[in-house]
Protein backbone atom coordinates (compact mmCIF):
# COMPACT_ATOMS: atom_id res chain seq x y z
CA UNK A 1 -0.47 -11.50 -6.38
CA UNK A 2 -0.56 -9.12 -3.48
CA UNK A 3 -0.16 -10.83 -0.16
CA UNK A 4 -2.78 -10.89 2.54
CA UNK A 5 0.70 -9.65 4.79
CA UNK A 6 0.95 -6.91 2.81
CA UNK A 7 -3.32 -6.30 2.67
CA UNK A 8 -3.51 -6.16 6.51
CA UNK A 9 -0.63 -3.63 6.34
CA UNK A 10 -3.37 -1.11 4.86
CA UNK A 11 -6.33 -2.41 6.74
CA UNK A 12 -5.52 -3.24 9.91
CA UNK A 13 -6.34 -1.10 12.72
CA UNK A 14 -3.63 -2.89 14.77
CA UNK A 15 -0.26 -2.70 14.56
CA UNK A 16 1.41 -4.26 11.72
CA UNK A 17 5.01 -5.03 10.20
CA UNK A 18 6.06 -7.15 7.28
CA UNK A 19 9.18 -7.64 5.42
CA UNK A 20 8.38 -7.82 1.67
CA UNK A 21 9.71 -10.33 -0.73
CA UNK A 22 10.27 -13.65 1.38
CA UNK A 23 10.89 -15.18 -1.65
CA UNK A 24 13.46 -13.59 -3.33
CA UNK A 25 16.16 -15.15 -0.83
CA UNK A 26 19.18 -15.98 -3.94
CA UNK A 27 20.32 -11.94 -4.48
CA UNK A 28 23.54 -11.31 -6.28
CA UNK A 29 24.30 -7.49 -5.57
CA UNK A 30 26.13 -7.12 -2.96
CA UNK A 31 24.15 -4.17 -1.28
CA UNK A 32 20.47 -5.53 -1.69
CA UNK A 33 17.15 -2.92 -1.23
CA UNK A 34 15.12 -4.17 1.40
CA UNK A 35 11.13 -2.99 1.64
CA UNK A 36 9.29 -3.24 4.82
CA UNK A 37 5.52 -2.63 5.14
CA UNK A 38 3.79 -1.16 8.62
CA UNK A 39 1.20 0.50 9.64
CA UNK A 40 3.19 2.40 12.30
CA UNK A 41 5.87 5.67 11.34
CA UNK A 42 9.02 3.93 12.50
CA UNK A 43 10.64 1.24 11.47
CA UNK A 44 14.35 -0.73 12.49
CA UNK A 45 15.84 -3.29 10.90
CA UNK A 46 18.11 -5.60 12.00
CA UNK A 47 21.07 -7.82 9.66
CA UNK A 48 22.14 -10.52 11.70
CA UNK A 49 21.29 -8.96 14.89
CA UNK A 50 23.05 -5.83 13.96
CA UNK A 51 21.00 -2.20 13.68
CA UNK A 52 21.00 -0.75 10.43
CA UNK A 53 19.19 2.00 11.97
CA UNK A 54 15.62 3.28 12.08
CA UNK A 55 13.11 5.05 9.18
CA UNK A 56 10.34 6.53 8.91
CA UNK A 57 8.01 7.32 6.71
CA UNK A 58 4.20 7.98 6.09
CA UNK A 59 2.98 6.18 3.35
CA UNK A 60 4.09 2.48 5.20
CA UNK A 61 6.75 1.47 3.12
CA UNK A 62 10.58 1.94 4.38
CA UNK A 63 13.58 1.13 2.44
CA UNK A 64 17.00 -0.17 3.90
CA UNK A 65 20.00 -0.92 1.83
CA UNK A 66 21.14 -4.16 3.27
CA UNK A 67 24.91 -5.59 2.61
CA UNK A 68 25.07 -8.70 1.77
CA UNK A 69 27.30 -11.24 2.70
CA UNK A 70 26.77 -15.06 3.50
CA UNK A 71 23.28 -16.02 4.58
CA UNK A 72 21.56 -12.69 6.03
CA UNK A 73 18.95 -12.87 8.65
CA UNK A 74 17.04 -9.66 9.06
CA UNK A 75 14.61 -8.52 11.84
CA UNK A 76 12.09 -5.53 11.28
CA UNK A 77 10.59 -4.09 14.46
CA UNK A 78 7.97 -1.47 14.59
CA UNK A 79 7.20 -0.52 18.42
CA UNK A 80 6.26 -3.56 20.16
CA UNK A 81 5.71 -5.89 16.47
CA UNK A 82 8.48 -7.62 14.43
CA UNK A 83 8.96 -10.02 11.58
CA UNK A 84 11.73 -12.00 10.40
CA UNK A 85 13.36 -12.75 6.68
CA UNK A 86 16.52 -14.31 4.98
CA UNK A 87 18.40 -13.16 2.02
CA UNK A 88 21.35 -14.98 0.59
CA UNK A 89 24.26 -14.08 -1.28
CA UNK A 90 25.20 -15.62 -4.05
CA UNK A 91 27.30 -14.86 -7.32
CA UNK A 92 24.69 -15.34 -10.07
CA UNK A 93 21.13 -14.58 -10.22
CA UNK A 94 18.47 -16.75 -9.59
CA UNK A 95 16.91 -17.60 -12.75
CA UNK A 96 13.62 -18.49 -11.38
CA UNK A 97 13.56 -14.79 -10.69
CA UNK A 98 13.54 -13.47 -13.93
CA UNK A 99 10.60 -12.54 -15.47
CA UNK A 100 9.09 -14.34 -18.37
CA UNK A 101 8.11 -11.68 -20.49
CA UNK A 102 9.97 -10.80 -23.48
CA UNK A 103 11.81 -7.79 -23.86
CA UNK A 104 11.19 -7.00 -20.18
CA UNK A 105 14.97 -5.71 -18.65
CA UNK A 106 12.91 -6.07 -14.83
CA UNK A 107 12.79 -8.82 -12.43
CA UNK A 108 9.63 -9.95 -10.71
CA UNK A 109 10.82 -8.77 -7.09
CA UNK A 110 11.87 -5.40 -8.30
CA UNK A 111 8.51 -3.69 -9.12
CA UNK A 112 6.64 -2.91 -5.99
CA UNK A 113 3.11 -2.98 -5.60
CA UNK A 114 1.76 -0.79 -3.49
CA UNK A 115 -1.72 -1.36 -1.96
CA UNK A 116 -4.53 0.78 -3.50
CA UNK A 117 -1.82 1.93 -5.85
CA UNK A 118 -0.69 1.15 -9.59
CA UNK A 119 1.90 -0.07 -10.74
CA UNK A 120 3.30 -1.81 -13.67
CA UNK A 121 2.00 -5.22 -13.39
CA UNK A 122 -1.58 -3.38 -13.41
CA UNK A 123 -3.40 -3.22 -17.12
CA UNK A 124 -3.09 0.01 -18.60
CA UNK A 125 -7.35 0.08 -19.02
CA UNK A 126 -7.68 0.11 -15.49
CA UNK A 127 -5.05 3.47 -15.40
CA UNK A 128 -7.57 4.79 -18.12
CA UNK A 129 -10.08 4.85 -15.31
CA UNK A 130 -7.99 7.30 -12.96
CA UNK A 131 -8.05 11.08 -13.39
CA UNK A 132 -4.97 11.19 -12.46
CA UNK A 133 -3.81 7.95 -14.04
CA UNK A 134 -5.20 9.63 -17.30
CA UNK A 135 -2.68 12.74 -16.92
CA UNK A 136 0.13 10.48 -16.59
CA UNK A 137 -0.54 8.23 -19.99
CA UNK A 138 -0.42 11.58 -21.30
CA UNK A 139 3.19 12.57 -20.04
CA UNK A 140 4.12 8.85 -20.67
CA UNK A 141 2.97 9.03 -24.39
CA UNK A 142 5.38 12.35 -24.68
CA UNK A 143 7.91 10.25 -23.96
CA UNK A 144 7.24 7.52 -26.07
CA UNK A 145 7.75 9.93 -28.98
CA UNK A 146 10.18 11.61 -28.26
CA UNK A 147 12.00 7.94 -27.97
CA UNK A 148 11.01 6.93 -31.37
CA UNK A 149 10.94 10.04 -33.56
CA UNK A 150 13.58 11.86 -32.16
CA UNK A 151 14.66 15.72 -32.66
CA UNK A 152 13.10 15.61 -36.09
CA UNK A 153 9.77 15.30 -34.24
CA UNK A 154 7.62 13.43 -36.76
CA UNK A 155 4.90 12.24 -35.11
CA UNK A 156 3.02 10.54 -38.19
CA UNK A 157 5.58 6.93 -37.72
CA UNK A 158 3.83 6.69 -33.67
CA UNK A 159 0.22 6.33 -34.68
CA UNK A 160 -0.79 3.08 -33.38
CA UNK A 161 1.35 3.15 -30.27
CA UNK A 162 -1.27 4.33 -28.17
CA UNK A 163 -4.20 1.74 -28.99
CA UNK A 164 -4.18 -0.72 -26.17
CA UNK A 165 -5.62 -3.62 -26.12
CA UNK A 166 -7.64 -4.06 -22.73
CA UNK A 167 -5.75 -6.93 -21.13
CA UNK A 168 -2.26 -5.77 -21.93
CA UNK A 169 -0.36 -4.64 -18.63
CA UNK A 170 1.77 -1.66 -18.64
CA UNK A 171 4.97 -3.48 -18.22
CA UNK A 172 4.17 -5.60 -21.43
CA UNK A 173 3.41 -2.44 -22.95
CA UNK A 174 7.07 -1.59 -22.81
CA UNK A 175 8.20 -5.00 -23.79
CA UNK A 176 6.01 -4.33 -26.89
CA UNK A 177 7.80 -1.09 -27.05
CA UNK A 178 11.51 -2.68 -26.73
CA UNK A 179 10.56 -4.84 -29.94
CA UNK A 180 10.47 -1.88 -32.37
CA UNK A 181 13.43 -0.70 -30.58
CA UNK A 182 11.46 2.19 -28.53
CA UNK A 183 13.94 1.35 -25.36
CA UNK A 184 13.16 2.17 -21.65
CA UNK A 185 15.99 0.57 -19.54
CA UNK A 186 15.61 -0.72 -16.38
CA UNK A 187 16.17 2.56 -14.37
CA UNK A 188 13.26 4.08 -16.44
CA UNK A 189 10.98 1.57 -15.66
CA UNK A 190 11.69 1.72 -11.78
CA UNK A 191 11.01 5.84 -12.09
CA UNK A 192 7.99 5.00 -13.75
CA UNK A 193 6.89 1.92 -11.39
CA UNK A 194 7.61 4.96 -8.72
CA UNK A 195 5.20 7.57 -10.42
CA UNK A 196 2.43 4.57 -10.58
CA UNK A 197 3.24 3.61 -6.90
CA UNK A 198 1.70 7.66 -6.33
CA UNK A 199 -1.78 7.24 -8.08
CA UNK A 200 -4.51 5.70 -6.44
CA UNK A 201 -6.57 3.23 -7.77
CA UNK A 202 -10.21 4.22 -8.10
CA UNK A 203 -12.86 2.29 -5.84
CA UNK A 204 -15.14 -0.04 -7.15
């Protein structure tokens, strides 16, 4: 579920910043990627009161790679707003993290969903309805058989692989996909999640 946060991010006329996943506090890496959301260019964030400098960027989201270390209170400012967050290390995941669906190699905080935008959590017949989401099923499916058949390039054994049932997400697609041993690991998934996070949803 997309925050309102993140909604007014998009909408809002006036000026906006928001640190994304509040609740994913428990991280175990021990440099942690940090997403803010504005509706201004710039962006600083602070760790514990210390600068770990400024970025910008035009489509609202910023990244900073945050080191972790103890409790971690961090500080985004964008011109005159700011927001505050806490991350924690600790040395195991979080298993309320994880995400419940089998064969999935993601957790919940790591796919991001950007407003107006796909993304893997979104159901692959509402892609379907997307010129552009269209041309990418097509790359995607080149993929997919190139995974399961190989160099011999036999295409007859991937007939079926492309029927989708209307409900079925595209992340649960791959889990499906990881069960007849068709495997997209977790960097994969985060290039794709990417390539989603570039095609706009249509309006209703």
């Amino acid at each position: 579920m997309r925050s309102i946060l993140s909604d007014m991010a998009w909408l809002s006329e006036e000026p906006f910043v928001h640190i994304c996943g509040k609740r994913y506090i428990d991280r175990a890496e021990d440099v942690s990627k940090v997403t803010v959301y504005s509706n201004l260019t710039e962006v600083e964030l602070f760790a514990n009161g210390k600068s770990l400098g400024k970025k910008t960027a035009e489509d609202h989201f910023f990244y900073f790679d945050v080191p972790l270390a103890g409790e971690t209170a961090l500080t985004a400012k964008a011109g005159v707003c700011t927001d505050e967050s806490l991350i924690r290390k600790v040395s195991r995941p979080n298993p309320d993290y994880v995400l419940r669906q089998p064969g999935a190699v993601l957790n919940w905080c790591d796919v991001t969903a950007k407003e107006g935008y796909f993304c893997l959590n979104d159901r692959f017949w509402d892609l379907t309805k997307a010129p552009r989401g269209v041309l990418w099923l097509g790359k995607l499916l080149v993929q997919v058989v190139k995974k399961l058949c190989g160099p011999k390039k036999n295409t007859s054994s991937a007939s079926g692989l492309f029927v989708f049932h209307k409900d079925i997400t595209i992340l649960q697609y791959f889990a499906l996909l990881d069960q007849i041993k068709v495997h997209f690991d977790k960097e994969e998934l985060l290039r794709i999640n990417d390539q989603l996070n570039k095609i706009k949803k249509p309006r209703h």
